[in-house]
Structures are given as C-alpha cells and as structure tokens.
Protein backbone atom coordinates (compact mmCIF):
# COMPACT_ATOMS: atom_id res chain seq x y z
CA UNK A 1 81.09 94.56 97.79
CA UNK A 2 79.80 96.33 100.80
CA UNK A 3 82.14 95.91 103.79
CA UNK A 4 80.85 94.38 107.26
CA UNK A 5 80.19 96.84 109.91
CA UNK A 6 82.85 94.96 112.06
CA UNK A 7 85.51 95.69 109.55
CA UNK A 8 84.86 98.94 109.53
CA UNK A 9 84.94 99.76 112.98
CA UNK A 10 88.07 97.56 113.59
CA UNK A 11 89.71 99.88 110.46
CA UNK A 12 89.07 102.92 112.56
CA UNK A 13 89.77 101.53 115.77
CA UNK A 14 93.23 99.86 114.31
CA UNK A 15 94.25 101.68 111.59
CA UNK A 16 94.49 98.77 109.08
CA UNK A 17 91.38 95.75 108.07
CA UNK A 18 92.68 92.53 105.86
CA UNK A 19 90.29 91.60 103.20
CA UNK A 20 90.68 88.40 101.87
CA UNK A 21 90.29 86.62 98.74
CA UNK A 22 89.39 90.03 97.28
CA UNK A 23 91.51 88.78 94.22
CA UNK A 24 90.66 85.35 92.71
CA UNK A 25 93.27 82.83 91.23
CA UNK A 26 93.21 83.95 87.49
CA UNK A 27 93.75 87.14 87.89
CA UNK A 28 96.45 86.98 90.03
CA UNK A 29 98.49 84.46 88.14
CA UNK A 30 97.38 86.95 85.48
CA UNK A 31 99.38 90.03 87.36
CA UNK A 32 102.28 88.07 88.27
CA UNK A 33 102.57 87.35 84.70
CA UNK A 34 102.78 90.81 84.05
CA UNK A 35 104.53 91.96 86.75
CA UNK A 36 107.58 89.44 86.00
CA UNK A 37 107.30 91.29 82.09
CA UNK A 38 107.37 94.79 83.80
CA UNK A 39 110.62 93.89 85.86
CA UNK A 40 112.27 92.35 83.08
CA UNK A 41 111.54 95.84 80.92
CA UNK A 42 112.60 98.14 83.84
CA UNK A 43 115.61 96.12 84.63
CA UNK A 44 116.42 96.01 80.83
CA UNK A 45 115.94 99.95 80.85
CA UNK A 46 113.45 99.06 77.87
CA UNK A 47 110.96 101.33 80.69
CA UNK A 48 112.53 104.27 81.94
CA UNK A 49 111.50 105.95 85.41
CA UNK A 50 112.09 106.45 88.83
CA UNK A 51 112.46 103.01 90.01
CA UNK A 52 114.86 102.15 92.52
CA UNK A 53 117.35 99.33 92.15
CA UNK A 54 119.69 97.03 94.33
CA UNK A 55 123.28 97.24 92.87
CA UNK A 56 121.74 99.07 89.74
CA UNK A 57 120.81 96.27 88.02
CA UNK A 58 117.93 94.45 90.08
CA UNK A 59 114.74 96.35 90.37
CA UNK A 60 113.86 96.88 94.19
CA UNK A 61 110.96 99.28 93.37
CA UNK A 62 108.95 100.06 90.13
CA UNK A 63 106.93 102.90 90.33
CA UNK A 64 102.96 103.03 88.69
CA UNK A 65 103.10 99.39 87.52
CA UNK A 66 99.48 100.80 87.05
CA UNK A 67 100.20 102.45 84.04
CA UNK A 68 102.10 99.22 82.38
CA UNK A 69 99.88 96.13 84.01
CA UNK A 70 96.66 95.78 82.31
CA UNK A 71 95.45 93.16 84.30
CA UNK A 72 96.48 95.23 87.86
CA UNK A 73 94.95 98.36 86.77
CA UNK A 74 91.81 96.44 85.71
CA UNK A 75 91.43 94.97 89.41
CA UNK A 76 92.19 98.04 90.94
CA UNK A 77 89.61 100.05 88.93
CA UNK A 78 86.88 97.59 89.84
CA UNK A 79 84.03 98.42 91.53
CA UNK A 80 84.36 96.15 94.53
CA UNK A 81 88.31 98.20 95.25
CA UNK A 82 86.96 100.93 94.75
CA UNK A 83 83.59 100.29 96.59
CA UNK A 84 85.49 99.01 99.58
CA UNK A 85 87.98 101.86 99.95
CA UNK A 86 85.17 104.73 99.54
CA UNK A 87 83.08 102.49 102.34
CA UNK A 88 86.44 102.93 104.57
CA UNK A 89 87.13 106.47 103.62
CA UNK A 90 83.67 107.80 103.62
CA UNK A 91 84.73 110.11 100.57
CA UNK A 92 84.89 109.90 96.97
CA UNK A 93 88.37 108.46 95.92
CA UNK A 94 91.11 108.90 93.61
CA UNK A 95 94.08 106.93 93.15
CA UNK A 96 97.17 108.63 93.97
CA UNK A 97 100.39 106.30 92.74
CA UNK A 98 101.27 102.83 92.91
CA UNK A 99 104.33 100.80 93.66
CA UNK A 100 105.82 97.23 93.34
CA UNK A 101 107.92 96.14 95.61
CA UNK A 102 110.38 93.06 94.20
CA UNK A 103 111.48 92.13 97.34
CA UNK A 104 113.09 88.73 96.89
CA UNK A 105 112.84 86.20 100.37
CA UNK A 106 115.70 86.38 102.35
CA UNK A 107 117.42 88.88 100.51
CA UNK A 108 117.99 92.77 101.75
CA UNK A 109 117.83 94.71 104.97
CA UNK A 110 116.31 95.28 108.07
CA UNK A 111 113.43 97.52 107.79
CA UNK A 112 112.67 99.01 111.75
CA UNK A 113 109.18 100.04 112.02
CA UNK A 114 107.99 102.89 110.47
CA UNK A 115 105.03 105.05 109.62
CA UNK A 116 104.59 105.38 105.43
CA UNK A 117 102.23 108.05 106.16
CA UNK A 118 105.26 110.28 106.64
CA UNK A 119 106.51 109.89 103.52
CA UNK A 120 102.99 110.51 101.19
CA UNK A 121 103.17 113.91 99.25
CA UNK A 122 99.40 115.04 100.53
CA UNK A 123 99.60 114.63 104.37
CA UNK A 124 95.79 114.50 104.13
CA UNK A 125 94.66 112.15 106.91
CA UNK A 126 91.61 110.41 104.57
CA UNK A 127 94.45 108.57 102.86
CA UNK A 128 94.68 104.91 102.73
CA UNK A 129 97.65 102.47 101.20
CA UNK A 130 96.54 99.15 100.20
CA UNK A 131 98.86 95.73 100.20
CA UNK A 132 98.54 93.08 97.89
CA UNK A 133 100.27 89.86 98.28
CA UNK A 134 101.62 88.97 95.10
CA UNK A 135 103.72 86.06 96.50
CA UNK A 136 103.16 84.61 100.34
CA UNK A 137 104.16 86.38 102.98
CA UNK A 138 105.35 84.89 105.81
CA UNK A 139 107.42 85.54 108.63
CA UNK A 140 109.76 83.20 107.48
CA UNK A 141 110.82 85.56 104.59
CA UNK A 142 109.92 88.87 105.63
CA UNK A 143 106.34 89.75 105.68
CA UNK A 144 104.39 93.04 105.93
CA UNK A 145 103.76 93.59 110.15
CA UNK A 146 101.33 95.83 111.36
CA UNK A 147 100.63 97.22 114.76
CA UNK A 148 96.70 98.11 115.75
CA UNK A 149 96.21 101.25 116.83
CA UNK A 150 99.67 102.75 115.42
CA UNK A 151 97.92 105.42 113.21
C-alpha cells in the first residue's frame, strides 16, 4: 500500500491521517471474535497481567492483545501496516506495545483532552499510535476526537 502524497502531508501538517477500510470484513469479525475470548480469559484471571479493570472484575484495558490474538497480530504484521506507518515515519519500524480498550457505550467517565504522547516510555518524537475501530464510534457513545495540529 503506498500512501497518497496528500495523506502524508496532511499527517505532518495535522498530526493524525484516517485510513479507511485498511481492514476488510473477515478479518475483523475475525478479531472481535478473539478479542471477546481474550476478555473473557483476562476477566476470568485464566491470563494474568497488567490489565486494568472497572470494579475489579470488568476488564477496562488489556495490555499486548498482540501476543494472545492471532488474527490482530497477523493484520498488524502485514505489509500494507507496516508499509503505511514506515511511509509516515520515514524510518524503519518496530512495534512497541499494544492495548485494547473495552470501553462499553455509555458507560465510564469523562476523559478531558489529553496528549498520549506524554505518557509513552521513549519520548522519541518518530512515534506513532494507531486506532482501530473494533466497534463504531460515534459521538453518540463516546468516540475517539482529535484536534489537527495538536502535536
């Protein structure tokens, strides 16, 4: 996958580019599949880690669903991911960590805008997060905002 000129320049000028249909149908039923088996595991305590729960029992986060979703790690390792986030970055790539967020609609806090960058280990500045919408997002229940030019 090569990305357009456009989208590059509106990443650097912005801070942020949405690709879409970068995923097709199968595969994400496919990781929701999985995903719904990895929360049921964690919130079992059948997989043990650093994930972050709401009243200890309801996973909020799960930390490197990459190591327990063959179907995720498969479309993040492949080459159009990975082609698209070296042709943002300009630099060979590794991947650092992953996260799911089970945010349920209409459920939790208030989350003021903020800056993740803050909060990443390597405060390199060739760092980029990616999104994927596992359910829809919509502003009805809480999407994912972001502001241009707030890197």
């Amino acid at each position: 996958m090569s990305i357009h000129d456009e989208n590059k320049t509106t990443f650097e000028a912005d801070g942020f580019v949405v690709v879409r249909n970068l995923m097709n149908e199968s595969v994400l039923a496919q990781i929701s599949e999985e995903l719904e088996e990895l929360k049921a595991k964690v919130e079992s305590r059948e997989y043990r880690g650093n994930h972050m729960f709401d009243d200890d029992v309801v996973a909020r986060a799960i930390f490197n669903p990459y190591d327990f979703s063959p179907a995720y790690r498969e479309f993040i390792d492949t080459p159009e991911v990975i082609g698209l986030v070296r042709e943002l970055l300009g630099t060979p790539v590794r991947l650092d960590h992953t996260k799911l967020m089970c945010k349920p609609a209409g459920k939790g806090s208030v989350v003021h805008p903020h800056q993740d960058y803050y909060y990443w280990q390597d405060k390199n500045p060739n760092q980029l997060a990616m999104f994927i919408a596992i359910d829809p997002c919509t502003e009805e229940n809480g999407c994912l905002r972001l502001f241009p030019g707030s890197h």
